[in-house]
C-alpha atoms as a PDB file:
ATOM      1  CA  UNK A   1      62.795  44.150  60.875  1.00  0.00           C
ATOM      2  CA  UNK A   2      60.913  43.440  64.414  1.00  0.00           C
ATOM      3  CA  UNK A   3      62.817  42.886  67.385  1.00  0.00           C
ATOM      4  CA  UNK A   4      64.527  39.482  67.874  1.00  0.00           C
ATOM      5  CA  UNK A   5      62.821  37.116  69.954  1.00  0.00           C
ATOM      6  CA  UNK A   6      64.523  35.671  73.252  1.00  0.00           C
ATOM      7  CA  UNK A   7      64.982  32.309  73.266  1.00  0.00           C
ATOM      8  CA  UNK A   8      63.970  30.273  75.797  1.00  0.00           C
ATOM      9  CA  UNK A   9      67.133  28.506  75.203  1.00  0.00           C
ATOM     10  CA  UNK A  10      70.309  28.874  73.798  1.00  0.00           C
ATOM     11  CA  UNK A  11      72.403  25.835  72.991  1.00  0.00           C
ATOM     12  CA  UNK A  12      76.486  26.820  71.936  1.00  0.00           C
ATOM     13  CA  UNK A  13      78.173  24.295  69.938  1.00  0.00           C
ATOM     14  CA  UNK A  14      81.850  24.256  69.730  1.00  0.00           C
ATOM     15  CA  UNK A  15      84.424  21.895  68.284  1.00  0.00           C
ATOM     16  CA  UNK A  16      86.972  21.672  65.858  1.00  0.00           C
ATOM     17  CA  UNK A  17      86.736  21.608  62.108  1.00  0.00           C
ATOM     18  CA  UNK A  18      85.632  18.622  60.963  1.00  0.00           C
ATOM     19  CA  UNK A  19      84.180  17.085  64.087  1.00  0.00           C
ATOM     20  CA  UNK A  20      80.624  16.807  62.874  1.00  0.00           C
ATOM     21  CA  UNK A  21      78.921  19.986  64.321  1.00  0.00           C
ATOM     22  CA  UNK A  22      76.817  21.049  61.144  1.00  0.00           C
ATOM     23  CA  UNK A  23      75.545  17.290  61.113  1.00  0.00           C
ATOM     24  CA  UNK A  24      74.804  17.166  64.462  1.00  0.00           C
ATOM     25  CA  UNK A  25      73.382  20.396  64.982  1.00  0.00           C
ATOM     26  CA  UNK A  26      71.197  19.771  61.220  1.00  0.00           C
ATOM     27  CA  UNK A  27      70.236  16.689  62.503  1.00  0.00           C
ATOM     28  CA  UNK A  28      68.687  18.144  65.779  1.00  0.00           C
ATOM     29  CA  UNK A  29      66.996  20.483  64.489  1.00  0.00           C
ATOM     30  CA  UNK A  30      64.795  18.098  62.369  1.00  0.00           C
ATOM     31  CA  UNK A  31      64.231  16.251  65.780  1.00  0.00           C
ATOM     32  CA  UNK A  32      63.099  19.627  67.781  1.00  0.00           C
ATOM     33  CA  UNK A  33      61.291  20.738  64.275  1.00  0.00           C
ATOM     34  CA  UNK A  34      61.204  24.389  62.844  1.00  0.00           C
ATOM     35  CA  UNK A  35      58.392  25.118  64.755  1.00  0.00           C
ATOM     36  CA  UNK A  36      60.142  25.624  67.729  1.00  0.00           C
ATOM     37  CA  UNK A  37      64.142  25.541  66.824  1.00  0.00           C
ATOM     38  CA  UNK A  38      66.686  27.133  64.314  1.00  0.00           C
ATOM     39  CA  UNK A  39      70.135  27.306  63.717  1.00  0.00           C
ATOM     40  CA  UNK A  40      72.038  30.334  63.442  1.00  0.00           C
ATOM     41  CA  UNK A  41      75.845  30.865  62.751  1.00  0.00           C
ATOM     42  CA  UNK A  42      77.804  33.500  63.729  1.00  0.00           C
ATOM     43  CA  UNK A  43      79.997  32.886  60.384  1.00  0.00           C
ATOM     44  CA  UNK A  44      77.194  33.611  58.467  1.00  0.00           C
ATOM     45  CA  UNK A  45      77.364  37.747  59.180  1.00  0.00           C
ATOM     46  CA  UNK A  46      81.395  37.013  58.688  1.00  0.00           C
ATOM     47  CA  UNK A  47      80.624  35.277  55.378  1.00  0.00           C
ATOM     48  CA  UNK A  48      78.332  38.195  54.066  1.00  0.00           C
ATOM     49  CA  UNK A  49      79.836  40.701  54.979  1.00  0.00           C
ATOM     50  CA  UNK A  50      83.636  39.159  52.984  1.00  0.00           C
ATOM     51  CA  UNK A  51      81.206  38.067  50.334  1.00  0.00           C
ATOM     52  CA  UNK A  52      79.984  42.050  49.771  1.00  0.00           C
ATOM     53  CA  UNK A  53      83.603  43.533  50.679  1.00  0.00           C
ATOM     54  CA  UNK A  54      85.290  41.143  48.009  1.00  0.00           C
ATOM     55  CA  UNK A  55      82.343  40.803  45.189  1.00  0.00           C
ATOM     56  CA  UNK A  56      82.095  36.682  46.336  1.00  0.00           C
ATOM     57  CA  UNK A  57      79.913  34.168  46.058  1.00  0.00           C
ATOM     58  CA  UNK A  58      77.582  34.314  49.338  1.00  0.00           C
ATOM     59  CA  UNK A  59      75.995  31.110  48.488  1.00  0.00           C
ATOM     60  CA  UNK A  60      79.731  29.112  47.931  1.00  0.00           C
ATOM     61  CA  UNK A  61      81.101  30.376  51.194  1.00  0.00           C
ATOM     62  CA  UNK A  62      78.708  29.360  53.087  1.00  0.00           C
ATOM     63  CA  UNK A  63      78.744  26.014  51.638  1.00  0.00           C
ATOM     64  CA  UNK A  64      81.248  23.227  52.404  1.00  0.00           C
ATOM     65  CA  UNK A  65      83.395  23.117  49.635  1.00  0.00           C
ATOM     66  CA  UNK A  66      86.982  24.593  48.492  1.00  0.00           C
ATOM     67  CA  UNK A  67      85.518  28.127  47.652  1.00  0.00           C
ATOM     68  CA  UNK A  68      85.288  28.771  51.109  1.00  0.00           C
ATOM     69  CA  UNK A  69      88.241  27.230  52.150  1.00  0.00           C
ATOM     70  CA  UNK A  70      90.246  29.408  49.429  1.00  0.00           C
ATOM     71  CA  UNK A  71      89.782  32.603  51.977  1.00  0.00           C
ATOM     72  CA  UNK A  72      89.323  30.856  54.907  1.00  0.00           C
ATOM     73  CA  UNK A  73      92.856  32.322  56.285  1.00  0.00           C
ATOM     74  CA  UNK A  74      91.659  36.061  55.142  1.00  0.00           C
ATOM     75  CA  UNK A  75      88.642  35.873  56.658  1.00  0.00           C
ATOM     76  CA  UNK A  76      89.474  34.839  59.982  1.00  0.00           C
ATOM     77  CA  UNK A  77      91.822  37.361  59.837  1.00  0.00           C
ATOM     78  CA  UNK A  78      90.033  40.510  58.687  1.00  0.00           C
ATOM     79  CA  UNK A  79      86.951  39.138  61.440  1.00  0.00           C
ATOM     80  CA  UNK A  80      89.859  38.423  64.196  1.00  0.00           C
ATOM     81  CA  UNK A  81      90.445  42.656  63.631  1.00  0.00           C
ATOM     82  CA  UNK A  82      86.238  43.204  63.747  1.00  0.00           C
ATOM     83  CA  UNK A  83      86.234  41.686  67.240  1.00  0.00           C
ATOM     84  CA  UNK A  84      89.252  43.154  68.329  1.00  0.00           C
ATOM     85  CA  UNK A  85      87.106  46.569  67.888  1.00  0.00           C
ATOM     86  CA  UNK A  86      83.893  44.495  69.122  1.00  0.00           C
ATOM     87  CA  UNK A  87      84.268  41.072  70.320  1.00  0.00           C
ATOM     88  CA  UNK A  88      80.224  40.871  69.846  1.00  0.00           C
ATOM     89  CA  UNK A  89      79.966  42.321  66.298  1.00  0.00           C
ATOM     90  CA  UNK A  90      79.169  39.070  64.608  1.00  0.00           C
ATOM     91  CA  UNK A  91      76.945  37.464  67.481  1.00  0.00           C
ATOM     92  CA  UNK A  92      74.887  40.664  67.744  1.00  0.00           C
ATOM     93  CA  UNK A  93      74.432  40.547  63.790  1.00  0.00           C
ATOM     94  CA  UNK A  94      73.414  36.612  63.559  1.00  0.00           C
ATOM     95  CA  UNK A  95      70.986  37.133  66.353  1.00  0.00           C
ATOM     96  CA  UNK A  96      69.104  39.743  64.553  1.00  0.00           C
ATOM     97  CA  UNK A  97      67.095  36.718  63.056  1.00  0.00           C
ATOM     98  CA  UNK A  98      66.027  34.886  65.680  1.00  0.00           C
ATOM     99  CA  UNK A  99      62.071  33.748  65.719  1.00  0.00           C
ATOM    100  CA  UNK A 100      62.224  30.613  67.786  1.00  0.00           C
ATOM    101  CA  UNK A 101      62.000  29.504  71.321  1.00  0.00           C
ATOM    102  CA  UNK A 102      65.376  27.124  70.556  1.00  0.00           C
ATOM    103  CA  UNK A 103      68.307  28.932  69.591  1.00  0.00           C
ATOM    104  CA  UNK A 104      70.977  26.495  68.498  1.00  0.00           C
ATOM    105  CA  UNK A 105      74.366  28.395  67.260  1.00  0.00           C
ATOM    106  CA  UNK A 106      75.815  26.254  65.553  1.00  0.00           C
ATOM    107  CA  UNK A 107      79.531  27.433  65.534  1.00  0.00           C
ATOM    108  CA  UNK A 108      81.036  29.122  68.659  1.00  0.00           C
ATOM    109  CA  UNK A 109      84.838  29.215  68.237  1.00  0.00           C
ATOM    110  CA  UNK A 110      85.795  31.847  70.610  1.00  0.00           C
ATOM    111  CA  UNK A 111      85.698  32.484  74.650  1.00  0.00           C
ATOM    112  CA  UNK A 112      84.509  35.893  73.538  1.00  0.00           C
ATOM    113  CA  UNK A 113      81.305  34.248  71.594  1.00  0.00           C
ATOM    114  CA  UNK A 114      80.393  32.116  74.983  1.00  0.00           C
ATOM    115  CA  UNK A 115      81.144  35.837  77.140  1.00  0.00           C
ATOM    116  CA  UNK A 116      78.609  37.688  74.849  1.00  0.00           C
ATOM    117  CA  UNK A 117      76.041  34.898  74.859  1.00  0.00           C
ATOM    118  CA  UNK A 118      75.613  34.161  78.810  1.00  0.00           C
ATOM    119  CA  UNK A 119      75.658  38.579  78.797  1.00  0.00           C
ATOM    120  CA  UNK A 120      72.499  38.294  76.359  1.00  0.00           C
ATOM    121  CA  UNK A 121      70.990  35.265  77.303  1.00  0.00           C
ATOM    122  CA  UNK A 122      72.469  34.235  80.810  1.00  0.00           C
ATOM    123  CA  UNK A 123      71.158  30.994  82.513  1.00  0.00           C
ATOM    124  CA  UNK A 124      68.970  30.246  79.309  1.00  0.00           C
ATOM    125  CA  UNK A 125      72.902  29.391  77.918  1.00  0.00           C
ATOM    126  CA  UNK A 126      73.877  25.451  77.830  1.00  0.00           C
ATOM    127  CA  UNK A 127      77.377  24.795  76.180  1.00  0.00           C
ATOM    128  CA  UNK A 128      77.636  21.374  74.071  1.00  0.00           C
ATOM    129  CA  UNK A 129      81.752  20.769  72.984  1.00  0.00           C
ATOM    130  CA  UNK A 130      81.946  18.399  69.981  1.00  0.00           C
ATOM    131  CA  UNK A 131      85.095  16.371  69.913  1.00  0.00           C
ATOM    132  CA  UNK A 132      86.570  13.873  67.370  1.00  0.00           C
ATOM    133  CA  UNK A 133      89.790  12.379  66.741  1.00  0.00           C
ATOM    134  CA  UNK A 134      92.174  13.563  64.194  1.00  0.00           C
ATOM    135  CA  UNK A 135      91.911  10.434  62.331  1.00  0.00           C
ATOM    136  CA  UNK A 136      87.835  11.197  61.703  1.00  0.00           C
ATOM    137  CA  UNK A 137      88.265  14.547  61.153  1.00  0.00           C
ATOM    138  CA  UNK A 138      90.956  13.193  58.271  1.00  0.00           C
ATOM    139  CA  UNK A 139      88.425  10.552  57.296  1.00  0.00           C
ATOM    140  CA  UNK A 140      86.205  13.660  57.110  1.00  0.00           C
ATOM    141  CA  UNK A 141      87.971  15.712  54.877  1.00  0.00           C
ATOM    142  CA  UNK A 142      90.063  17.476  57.373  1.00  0.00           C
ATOM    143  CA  UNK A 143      93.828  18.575  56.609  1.00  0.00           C
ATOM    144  CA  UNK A 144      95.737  20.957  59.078  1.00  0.00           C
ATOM    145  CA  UNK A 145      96.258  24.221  57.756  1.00  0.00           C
ATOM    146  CA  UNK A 146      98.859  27.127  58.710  1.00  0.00           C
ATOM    147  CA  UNK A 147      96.994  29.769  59.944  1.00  0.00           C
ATOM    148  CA  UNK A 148      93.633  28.330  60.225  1.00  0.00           C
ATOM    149  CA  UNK A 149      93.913  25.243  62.694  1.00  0.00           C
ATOM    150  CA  UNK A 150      96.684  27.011  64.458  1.00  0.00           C
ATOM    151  CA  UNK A 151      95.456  30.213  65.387  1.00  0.00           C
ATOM    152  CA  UNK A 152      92.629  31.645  67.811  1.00  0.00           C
ATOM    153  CA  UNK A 153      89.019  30.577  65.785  1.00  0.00           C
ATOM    154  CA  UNK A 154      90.667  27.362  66.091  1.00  0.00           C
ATOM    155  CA  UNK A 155      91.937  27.063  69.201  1.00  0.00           C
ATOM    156  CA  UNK A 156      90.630  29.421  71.644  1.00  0.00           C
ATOM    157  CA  UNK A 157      88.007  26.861  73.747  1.00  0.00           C
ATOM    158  CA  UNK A 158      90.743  23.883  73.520  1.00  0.00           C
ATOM    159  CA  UNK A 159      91.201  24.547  77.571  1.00  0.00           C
ATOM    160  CA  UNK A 160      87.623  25.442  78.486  1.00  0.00           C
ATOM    161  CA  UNK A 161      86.647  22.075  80.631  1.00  0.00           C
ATOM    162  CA  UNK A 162      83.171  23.319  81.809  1.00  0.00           C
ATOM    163  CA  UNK A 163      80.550  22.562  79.313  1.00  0.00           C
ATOM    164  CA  UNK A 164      77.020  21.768  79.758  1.00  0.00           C
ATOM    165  CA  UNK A 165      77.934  18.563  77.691  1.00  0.00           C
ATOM    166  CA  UNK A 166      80.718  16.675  76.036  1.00  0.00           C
ATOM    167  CA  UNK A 167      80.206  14.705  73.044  1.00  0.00           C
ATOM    168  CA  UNK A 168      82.728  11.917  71.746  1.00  0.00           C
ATOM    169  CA  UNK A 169      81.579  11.993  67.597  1.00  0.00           C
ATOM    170  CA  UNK A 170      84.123   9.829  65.827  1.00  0.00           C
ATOM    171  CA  UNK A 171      83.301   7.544  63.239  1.00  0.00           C
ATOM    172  CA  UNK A 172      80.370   4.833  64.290  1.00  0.00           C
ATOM    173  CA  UNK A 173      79.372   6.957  66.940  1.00  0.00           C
ATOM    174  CA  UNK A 174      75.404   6.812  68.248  1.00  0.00           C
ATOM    175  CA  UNK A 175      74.156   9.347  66.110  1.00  0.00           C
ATOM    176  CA  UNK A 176      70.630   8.870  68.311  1.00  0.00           C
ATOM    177  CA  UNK A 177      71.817   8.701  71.446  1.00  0.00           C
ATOM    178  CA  UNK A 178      74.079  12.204  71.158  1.00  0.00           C
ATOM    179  CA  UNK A 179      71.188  13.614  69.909  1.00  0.00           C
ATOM    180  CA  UNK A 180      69.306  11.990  73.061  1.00  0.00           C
ATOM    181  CA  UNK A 181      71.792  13.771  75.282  1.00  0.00           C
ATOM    182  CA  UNK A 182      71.673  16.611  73.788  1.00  0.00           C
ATOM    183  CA  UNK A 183      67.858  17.604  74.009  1.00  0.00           C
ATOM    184  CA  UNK A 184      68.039  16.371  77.375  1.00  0.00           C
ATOM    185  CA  UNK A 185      69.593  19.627  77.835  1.00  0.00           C
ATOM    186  CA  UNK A 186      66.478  21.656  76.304  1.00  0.00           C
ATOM    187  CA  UNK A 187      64.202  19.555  78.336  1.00  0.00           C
END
């Protein structure tokens, strides 16, 4: 595999379960085009690598559905102990693909994700917090769960106040003009 390209920039997205990052961040990407953008996810190395430790279905956890949510708790568990021995060991992994001059990640949960992404990338780094209500994220399919909305992946950027950009996405909400925002950023 050839060496990863850098980005000219990286765009973090962070928010709570639910709150609409995977449509947001799908739904830029067909406005920047795959020319010049991609996604990448940091749960995707997490997801392999439970998927090969535990003879899973790659494909259904990284989908949307209740085979992922079945070992949610376990997995954020068994990766919470992988960062504790490097808090970069997932980031480093889902960077290996990068190709384009866009990087959008599309699910920072931790203050140690943001840390080793402004070490890699520094000023290139522009942080975008997605926020809904509880009742959208219920609307959404979201229930609370012990041990999953409760613990660190969850909660660790709920006091972070300096972001790049803050997005209200409840239900009804501008679809066009986040997105607006939002590649203002890239500009």
């Amino acid at each position: 595999m050839s060496d990863p390209v850098v980005p000219r920039i990286v765009l973090l997205f962070s928010g709570k379960r639910k709150c609409g990052k995977d449509f947001l961040t799908e739904r830029l990407l067909q406005r920047l085009t795959t020319d010049k953008a991609q996604i990448i996810r940091i749960s995707e190395p997490i997801k392999r690598s439970w998927a090969e430790k535990l003879g899973l279905d790659l494909k259904e956890l990284l989908g949307d559905g209740p085979y992922k949510e079945r070992y949610r708790k376990e997995m954020i568990e068994w990766s919470d102990q992988k960062r504790a021995e490097d808090y970069g060991f997932f980031c480093r992994q889902a960077c290996q693909g990068l190709t384009k001059e866009i990087c959008v990640v599309s699910d920072i949960r931790r203050k140690t994700d943001v840390r080793f992404f402004r070490e890699q990338y520094g000023a290139r780094v522009k942080t975008v917090r997605i926020v809904a209500s509880e009742g959208t994220r219920v609307e959404r399919g979201w229930t609370f769960q012990n041990g999953v909305d409760d613990v660190q992946s969850e909660c660790d950027l709920d006091d972070v106040t300096e972001w790049d950009l803050l997005v209200q996405n409840d239900s009804g909400a501008d679809v066009d003009d986040i997105l607006a925002r939002i590649i203002a950023l890239v500009q």
